[in-house]
N, C-alpha and C. Protein backbone atom coordinates (compact mmCIF):
# COMPACT_ATOMS: atom_id res chain seq x y z
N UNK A 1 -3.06 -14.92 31.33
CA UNK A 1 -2.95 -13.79 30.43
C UNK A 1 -3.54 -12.56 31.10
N UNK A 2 -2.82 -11.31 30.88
CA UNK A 2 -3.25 -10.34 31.38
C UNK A 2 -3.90 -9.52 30.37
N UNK A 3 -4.82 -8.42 31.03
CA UNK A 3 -5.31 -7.13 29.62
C UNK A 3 -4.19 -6.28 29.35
N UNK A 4 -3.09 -6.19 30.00
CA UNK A 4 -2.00 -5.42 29.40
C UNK A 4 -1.52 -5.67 28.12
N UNK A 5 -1.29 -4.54 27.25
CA UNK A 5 -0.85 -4.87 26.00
C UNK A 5 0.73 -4.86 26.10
N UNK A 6 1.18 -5.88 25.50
CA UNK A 6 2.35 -6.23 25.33
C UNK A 6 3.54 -5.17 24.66
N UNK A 7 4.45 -4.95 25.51
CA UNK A 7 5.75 -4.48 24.87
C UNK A 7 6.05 -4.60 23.69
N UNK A 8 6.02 -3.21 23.08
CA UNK A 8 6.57 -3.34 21.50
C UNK A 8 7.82 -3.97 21.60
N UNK A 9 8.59 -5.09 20.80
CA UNK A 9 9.58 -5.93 20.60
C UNK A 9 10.15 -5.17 19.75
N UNK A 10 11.57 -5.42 19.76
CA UNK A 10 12.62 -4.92 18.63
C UNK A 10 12.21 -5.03 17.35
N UNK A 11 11.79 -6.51 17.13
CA UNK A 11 11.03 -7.05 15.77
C UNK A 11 10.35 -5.86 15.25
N UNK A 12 9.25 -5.31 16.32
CA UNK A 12 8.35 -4.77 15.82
C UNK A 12 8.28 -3.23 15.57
N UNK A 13 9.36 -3.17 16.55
CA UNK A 13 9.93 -1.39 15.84
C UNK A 13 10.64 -1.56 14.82
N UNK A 14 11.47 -2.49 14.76
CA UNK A 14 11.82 -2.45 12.93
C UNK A 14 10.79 -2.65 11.95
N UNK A 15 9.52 -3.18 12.20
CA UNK A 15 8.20 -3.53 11.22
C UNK A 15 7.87 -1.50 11.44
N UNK A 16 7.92 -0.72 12.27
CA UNK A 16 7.36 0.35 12.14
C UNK A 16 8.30 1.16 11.81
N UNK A 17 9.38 0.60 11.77
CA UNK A 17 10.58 1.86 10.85
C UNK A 17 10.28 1.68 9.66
N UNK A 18 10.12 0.29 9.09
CA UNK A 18 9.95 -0.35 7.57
C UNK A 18 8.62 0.33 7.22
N UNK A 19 7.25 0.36 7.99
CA UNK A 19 6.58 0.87 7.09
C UNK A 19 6.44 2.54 7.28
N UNK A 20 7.33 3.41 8.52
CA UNK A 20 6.80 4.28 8.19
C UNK A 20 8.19 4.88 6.86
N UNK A 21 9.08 4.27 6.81
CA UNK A 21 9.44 4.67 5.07
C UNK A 21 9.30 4.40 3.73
N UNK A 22 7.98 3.59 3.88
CA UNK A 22 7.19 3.71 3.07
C UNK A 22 6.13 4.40 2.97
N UNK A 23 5.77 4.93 4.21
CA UNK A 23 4.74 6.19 3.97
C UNK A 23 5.11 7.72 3.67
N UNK A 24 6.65 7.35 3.81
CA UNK A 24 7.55 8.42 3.35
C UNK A 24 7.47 8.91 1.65
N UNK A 25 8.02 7.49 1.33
CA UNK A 25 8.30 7.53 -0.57
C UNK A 25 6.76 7.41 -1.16
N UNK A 26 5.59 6.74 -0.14
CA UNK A 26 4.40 7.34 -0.91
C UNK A 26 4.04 8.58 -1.10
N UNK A 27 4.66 9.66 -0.04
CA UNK A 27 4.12 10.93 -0.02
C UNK A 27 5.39 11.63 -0.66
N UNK A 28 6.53 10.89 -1.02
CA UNK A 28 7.60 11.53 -2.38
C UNK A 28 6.48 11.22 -3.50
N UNK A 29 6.25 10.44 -3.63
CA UNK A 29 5.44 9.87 -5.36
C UNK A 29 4.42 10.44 -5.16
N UNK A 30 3.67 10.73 -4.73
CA UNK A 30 2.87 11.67 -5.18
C UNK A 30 2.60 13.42 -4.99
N UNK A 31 4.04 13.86 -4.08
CA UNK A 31 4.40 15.62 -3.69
C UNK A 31 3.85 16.25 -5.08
N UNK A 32 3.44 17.22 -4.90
CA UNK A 32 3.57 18.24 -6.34
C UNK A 32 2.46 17.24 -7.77
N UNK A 33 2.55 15.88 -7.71
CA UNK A 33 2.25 15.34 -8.79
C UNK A 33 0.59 15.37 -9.11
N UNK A 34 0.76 16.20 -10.27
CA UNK A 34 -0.42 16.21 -10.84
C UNK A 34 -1.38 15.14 -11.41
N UNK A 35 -2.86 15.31 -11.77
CA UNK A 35 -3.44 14.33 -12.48
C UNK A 35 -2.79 13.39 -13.04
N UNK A 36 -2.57 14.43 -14.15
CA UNK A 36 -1.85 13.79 -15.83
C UNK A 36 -0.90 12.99 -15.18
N UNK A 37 -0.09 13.36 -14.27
CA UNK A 37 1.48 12.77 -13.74
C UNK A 37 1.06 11.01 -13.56
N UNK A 38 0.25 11.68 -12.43
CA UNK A 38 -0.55 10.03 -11.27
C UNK A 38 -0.66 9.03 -12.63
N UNK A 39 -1.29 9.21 -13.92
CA UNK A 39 -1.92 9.00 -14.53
C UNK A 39 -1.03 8.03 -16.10
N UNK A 40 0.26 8.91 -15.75
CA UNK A 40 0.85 8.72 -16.75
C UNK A 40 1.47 7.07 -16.74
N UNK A 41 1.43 6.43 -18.08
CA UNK A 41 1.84 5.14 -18.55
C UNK A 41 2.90 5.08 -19.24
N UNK A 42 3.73 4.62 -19.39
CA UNK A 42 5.12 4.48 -20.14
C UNK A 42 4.81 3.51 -21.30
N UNK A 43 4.11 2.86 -21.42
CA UNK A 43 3.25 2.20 -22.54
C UNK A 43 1.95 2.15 -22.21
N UNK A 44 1.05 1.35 -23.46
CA UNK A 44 -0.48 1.23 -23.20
C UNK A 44 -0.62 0.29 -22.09
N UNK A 45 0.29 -0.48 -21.82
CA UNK A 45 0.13 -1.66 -20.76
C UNK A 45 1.20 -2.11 -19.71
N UNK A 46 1.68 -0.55 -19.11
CA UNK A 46 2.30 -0.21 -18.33
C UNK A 46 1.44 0.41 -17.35
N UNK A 47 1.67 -0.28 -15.87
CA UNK A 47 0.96 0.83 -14.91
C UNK A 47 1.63 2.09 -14.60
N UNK A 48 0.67 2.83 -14.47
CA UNK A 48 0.54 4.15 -13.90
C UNK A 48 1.20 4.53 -12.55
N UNK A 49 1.94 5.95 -11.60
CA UNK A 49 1.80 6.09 -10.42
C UNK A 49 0.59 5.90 -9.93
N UNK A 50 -0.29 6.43 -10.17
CA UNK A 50 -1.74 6.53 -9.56
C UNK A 50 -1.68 4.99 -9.07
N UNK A 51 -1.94 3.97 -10.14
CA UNK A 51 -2.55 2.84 -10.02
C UNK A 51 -1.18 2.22 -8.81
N UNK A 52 -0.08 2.43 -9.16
CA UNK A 52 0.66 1.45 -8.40
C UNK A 52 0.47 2.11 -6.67
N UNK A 53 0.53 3.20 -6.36
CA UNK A 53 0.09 3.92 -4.97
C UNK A 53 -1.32 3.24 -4.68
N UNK A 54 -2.52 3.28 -5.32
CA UNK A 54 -3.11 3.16 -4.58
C UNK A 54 -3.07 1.18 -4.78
N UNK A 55 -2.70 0.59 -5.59
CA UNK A 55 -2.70 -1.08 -5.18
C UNK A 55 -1.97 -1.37 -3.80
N UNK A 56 -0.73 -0.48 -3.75
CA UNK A 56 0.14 -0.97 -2.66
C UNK A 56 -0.30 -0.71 -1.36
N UNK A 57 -1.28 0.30 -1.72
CA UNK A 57 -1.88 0.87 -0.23
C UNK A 57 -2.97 0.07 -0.16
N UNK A 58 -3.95 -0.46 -1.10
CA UNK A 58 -4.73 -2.07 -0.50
C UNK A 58 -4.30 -2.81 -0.18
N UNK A 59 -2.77 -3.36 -0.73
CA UNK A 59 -2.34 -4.52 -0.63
C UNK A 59 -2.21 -4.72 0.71
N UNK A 60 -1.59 -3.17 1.33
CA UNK A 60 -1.00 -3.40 2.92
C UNK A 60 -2.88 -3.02 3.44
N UNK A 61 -3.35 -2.29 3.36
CA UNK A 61 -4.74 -2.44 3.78
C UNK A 61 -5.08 -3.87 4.22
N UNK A 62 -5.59 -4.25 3.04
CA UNK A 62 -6.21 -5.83 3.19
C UNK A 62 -5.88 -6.44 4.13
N UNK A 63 -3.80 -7.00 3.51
CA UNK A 63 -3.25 -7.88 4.29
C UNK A 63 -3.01 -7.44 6.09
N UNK A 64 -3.05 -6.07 6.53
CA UNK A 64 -2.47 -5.79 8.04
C UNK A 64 -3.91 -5.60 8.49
N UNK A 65 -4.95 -5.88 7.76
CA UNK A 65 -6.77 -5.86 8.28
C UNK A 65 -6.75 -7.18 8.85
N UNK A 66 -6.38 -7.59 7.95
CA UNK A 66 -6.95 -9.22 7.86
C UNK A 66 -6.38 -9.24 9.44
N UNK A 67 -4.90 -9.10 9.62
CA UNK A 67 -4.04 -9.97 10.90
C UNK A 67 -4.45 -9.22 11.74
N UNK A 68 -4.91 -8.34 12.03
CA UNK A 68 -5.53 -7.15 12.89
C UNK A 68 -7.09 -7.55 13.51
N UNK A 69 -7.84 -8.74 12.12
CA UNK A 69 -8.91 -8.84 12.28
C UNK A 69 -10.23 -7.68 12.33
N UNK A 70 -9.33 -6.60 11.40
CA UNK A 70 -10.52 -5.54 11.48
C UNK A 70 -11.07 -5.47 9.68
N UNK A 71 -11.94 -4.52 9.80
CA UNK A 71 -12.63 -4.72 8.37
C UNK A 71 -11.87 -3.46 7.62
N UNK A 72 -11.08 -3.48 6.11
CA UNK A 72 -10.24 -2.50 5.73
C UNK A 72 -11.32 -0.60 5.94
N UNK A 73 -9.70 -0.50 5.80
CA UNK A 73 -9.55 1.45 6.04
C UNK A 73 -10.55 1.57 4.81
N UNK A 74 -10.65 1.03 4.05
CA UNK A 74 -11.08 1.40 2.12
C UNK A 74 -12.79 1.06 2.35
N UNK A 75 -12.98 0.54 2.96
CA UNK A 75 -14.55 0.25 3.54
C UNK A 75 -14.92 1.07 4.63
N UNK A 76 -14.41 1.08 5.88
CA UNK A 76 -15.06 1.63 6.62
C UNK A 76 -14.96 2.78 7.24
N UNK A 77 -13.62 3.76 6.27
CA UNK A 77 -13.37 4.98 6.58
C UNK A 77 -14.14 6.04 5.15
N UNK A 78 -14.94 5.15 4.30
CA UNK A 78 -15.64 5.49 3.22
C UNK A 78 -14.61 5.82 1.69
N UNK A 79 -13.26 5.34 1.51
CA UNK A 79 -12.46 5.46 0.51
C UNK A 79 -12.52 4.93 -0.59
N UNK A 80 -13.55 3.83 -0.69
CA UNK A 80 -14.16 3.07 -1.71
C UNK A 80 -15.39 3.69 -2.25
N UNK A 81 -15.96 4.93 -1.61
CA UNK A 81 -16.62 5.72 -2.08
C UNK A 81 -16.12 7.59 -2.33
N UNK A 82 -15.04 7.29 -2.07
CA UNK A 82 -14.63 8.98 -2.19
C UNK A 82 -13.55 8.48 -4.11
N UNK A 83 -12.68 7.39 -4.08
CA UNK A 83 -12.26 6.85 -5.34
C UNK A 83 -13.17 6.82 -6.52
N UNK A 84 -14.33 6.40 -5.87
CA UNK A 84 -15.51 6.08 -7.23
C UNK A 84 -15.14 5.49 -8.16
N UNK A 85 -14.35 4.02 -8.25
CA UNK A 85 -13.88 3.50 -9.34
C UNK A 85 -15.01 2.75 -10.06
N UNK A 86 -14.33 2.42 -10.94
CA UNK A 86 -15.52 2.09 -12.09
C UNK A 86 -14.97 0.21 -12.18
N UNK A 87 -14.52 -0.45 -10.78
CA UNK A 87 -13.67 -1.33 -10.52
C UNK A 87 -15.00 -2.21 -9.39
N UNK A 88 -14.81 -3.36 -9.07
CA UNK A 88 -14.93 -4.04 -8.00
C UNK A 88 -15.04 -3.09 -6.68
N UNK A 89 -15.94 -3.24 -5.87
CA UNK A 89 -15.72 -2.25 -4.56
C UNK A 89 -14.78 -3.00 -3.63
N UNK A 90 -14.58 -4.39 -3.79
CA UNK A 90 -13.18 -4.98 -3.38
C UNK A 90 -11.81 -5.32 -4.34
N UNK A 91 -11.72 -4.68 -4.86
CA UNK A 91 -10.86 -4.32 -5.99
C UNK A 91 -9.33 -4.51 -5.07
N UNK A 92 -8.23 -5.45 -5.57
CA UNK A 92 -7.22 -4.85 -5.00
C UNK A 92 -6.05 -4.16 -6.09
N UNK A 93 -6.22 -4.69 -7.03
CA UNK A 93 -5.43 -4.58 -8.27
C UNK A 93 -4.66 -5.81 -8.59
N UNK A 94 -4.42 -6.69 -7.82
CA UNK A 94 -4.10 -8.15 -8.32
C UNK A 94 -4.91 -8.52 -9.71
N UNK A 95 -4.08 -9.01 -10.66
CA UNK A 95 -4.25 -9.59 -11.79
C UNK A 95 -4.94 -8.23 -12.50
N UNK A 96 -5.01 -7.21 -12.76
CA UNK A 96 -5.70 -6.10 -12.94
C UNK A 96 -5.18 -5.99 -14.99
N UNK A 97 -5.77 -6.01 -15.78
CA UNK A 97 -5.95 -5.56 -16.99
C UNK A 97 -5.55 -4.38 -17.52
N UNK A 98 -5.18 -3.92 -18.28
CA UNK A 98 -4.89 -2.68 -18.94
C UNK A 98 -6.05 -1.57 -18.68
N UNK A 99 -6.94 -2.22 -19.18
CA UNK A 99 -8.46 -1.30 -19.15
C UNK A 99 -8.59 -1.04 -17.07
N UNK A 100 -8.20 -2.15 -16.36
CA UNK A 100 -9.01 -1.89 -14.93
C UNK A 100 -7.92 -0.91 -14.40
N UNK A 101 -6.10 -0.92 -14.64
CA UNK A 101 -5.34 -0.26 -14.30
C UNK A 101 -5.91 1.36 -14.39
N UNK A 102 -5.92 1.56 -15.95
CA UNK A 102 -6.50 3.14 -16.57
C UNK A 102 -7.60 3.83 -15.78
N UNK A 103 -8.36 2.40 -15.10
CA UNK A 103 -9.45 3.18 -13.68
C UNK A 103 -9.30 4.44 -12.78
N UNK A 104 -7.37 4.43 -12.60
CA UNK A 104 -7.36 5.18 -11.42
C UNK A 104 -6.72 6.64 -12.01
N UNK A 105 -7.29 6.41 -13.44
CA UNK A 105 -6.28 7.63 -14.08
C UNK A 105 -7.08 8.57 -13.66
N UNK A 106 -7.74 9.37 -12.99
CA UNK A 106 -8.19 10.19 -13.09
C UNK A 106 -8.62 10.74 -11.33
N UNK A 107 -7.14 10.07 -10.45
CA UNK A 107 -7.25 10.00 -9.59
C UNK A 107 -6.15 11.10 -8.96
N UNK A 108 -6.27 11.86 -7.62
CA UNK A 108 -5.51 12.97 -7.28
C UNK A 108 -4.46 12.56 -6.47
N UNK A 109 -4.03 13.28 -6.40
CA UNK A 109 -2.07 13.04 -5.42
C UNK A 109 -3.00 13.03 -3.80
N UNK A 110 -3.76 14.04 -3.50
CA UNK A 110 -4.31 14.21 -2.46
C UNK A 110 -5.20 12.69 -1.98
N UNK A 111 -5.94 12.30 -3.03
CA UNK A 111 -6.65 11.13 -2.72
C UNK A 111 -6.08 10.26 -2.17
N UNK A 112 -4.79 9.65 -3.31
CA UNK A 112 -3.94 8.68 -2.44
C UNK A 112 -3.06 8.96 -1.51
N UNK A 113 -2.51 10.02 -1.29
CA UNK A 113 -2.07 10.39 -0.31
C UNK A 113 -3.17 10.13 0.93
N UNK A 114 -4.36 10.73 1.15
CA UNK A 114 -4.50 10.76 2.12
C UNK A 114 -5.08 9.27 2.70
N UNK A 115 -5.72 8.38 1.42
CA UNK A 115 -6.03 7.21 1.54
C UNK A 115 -4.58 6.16 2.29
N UNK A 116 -3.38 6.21 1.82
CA UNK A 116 -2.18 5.72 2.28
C UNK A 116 -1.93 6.36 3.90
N UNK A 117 -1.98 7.26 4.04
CA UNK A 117 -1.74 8.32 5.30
C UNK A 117 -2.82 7.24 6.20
N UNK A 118 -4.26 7.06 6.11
CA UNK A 118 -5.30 6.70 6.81
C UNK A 118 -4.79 5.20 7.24
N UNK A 119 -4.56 4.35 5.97
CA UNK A 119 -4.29 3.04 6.14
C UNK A 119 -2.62 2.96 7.11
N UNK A 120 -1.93 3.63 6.91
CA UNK A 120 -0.42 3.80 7.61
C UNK A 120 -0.52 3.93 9.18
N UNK A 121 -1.48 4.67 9.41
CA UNK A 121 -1.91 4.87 10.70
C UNK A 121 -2.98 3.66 11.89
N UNK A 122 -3.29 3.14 10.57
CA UNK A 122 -3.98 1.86 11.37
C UNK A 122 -2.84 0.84 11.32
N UNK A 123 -1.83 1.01 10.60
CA UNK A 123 -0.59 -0.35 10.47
C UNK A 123 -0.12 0.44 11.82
N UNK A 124 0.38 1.64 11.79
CA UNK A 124 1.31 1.73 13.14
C UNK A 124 0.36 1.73 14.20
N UNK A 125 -0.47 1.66 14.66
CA UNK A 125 -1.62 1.14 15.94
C UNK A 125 -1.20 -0.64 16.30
N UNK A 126 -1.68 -1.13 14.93
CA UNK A 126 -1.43 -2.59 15.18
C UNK A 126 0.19 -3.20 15.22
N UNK A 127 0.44 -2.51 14.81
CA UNK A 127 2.25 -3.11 15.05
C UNK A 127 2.61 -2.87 16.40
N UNK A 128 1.99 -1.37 16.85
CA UNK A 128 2.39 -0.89 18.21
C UNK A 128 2.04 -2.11 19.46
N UNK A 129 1.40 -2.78 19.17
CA UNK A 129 0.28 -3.95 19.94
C UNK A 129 1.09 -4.77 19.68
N UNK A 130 2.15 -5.25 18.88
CA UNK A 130 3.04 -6.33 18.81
C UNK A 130 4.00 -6.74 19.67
N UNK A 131 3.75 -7.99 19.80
CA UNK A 131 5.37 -9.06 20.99
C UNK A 131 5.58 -10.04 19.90
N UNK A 132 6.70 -10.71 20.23
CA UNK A 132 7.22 -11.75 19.43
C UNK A 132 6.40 -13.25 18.95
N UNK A 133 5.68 -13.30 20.18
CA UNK A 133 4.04 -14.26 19.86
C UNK A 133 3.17 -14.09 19.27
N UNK A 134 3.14 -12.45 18.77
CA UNK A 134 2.09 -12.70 17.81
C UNK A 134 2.35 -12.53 16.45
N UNK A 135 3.75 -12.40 16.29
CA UNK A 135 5.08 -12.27 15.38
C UNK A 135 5.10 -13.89 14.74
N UNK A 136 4.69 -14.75 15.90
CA UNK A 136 4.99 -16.22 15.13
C UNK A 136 4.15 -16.59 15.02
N UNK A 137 2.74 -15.65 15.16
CA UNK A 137 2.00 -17.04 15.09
C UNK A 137 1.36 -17.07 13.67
N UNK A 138 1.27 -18.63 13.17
CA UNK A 138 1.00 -19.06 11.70
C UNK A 138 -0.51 -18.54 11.44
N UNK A 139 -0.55 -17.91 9.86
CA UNK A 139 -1.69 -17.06 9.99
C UNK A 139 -2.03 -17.51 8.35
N UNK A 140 -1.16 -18.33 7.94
CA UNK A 140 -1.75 -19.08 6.31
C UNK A 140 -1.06 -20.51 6.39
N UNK A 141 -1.72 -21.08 7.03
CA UNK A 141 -1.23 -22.65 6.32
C UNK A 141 -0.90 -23.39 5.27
N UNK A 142 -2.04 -22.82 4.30
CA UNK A 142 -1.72 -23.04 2.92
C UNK A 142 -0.14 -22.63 1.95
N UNK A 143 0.76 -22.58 2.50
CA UNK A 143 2.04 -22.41 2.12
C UNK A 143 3.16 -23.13 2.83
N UNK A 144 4.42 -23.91 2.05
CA UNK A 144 5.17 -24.88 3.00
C UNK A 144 6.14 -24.10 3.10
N UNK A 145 7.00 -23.29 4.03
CA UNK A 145 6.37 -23.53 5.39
C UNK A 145 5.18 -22.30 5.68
N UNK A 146 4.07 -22.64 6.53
CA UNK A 146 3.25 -22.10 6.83
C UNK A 146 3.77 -20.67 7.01
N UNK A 147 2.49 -19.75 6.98
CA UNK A 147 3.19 -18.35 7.15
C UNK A 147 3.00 -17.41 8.08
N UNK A 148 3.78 -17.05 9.15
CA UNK A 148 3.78 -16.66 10.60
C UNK A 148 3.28 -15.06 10.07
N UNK A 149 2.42 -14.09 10.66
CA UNK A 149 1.85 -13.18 10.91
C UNK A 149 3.52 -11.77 10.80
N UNK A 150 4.49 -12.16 11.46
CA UNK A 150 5.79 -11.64 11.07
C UNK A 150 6.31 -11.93 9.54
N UNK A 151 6.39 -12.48 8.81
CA UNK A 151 6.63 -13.50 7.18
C UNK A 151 5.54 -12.60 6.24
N UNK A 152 4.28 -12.53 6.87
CA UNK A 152 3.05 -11.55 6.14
C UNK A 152 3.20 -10.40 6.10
N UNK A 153 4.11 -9.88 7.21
CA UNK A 153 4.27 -7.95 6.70
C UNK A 153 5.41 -7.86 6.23
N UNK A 154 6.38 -8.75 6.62
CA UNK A 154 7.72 -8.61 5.54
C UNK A 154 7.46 -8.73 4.16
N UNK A 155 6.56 -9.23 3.71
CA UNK A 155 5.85 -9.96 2.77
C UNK A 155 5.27 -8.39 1.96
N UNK A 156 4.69 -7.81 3.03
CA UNK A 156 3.45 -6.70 2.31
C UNK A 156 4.89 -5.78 2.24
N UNK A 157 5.80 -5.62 2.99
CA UNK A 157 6.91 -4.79 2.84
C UNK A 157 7.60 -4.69 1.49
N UNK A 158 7.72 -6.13 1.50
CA UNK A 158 8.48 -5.84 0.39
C UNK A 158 7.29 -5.78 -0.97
N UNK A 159 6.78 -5.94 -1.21
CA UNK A 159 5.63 -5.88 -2.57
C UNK A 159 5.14 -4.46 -2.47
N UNK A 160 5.46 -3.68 -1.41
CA UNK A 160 5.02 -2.00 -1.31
C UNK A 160 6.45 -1.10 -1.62
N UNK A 161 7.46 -1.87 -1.28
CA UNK A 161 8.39 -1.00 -1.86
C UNK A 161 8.83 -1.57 -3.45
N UNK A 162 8.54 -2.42 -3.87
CA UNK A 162 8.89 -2.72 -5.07
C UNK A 162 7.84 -2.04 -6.17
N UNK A 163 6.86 -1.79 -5.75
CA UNK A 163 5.97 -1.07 -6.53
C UNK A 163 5.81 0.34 -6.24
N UNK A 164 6.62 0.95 -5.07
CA UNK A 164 7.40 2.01 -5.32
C UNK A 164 8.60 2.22 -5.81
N UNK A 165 9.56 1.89 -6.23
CA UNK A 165 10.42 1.64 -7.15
C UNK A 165 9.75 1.78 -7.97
N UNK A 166 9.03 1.04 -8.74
CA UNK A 166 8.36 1.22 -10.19
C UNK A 166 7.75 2.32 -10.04
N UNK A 167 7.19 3.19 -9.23
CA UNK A 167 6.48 4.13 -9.41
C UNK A 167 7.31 5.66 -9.63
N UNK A 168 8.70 5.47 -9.00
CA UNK A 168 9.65 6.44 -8.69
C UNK A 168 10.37 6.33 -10.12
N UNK A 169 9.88 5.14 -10.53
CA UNK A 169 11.15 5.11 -12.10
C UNK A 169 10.23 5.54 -13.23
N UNK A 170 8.90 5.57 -13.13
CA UNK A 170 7.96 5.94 -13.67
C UNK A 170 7.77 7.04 -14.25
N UNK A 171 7.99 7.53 -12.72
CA UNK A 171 8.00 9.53 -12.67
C UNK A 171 9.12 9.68 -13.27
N UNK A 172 10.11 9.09 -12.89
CA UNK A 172 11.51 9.76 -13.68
C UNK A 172 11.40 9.77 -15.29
N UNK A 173 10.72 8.61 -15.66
CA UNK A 173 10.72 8.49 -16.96
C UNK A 173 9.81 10.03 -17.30
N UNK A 174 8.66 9.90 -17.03
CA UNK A 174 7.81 10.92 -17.36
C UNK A 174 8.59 12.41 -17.61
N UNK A 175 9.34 12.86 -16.22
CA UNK A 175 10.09 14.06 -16.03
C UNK A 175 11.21 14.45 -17.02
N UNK A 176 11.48 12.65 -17.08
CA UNK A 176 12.50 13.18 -18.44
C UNK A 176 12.00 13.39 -19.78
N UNK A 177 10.76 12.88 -19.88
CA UNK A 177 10.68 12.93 -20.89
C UNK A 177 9.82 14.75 -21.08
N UNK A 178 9.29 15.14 -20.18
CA UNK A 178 8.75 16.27 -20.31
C UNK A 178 9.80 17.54 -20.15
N UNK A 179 10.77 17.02 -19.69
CA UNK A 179 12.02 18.16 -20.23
C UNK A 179 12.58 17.93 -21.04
N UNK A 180 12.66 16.74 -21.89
CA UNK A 180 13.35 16.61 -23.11
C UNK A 180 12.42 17.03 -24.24
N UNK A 181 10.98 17.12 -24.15
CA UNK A 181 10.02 17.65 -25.05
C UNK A 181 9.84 19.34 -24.83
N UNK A 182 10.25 19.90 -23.62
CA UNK A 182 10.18 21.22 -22.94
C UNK A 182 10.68 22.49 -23.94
């Protein structure tokens, strides 16, 4: 083995096309959007933009830390103290309550923006470091079939754009409804 870092693989420029358009539609969902917006619920027990931006941006936090082996952006770039949630300081939003969702109501477009921006930038570092070996190699056993380190960001891929979707249909709801009340 050499100290040369390995040739980004095809694989893995498609893993950095995939997430940087998701750092795209995070910074659509939250352009222009105010407090109230981030904030807004379509029922009492409907999440919020706010809440779904910043879960999706732990989710990929956590999970591209973990395979990276570094300690998350939300800890050690101080974002777990600039949020000030009234939540777990390892909070991801998994299984999250009505009451723990409403946490992030009072959270800015700028915050998560720039919190997503921070974490996006440590995903494209570590992807950039990617070959097809480290693409396969099994990184949860506990699942049949085991789950290759490539399977884990397709994985965070898709659970970050699906909760953008919800967040984009969110806003729409909101927009319509604030020009139909206008």
């Amino acid at each position: 083995m050499t100290d040369e870092q390995p040739d980004t693989t095809a694989a893995a420029q498609l893993l950095v096309d995939a997430f940087g358009r998701i750092r795209q539609l995070v910074a659509k969902a939250t352009d222009g959007a105010s407090t109230e917006a981030l904030a807004h619920h379509p029922t009492p027990s409907a999440n919020s933009i706010g809440w779904l931006v910043w879960h999706l941006t732990r989710v990929q936090d956590t999970h591209v830390t973990e395979l990276a082996d570094l300690p998350t952006i939300w800890e050690t770039e101080g974002w777990v103290d600039r949020f000030d949630l009234s939540l777990p300081r390892d909070a991801t939003g998994y299984g999250a309550t009505p009451d723990e969702v409403a946490a992030l109501d009072g959270v800015t477009a700028d915050l998560l923006d720039g919190y997503h921006r921070a974490v996006h930038e440590m995903t494209l570092s570590y992807l950039r470091g990617l070959d097809d070996r480290a693409l396969d190699e099994v990184v949860d056993r506990s699942w049949d079939p085991p789950v290759t380190a490539g399977a884990r960001l397709v994985s965070v891929i898709s659970d970050c754009l699906q909760h953008l979707g919800q967040a984009a249909y969110v806003r729409g709801l909101q927009e319509d409804s604030d020009a139909t009340s206008a």
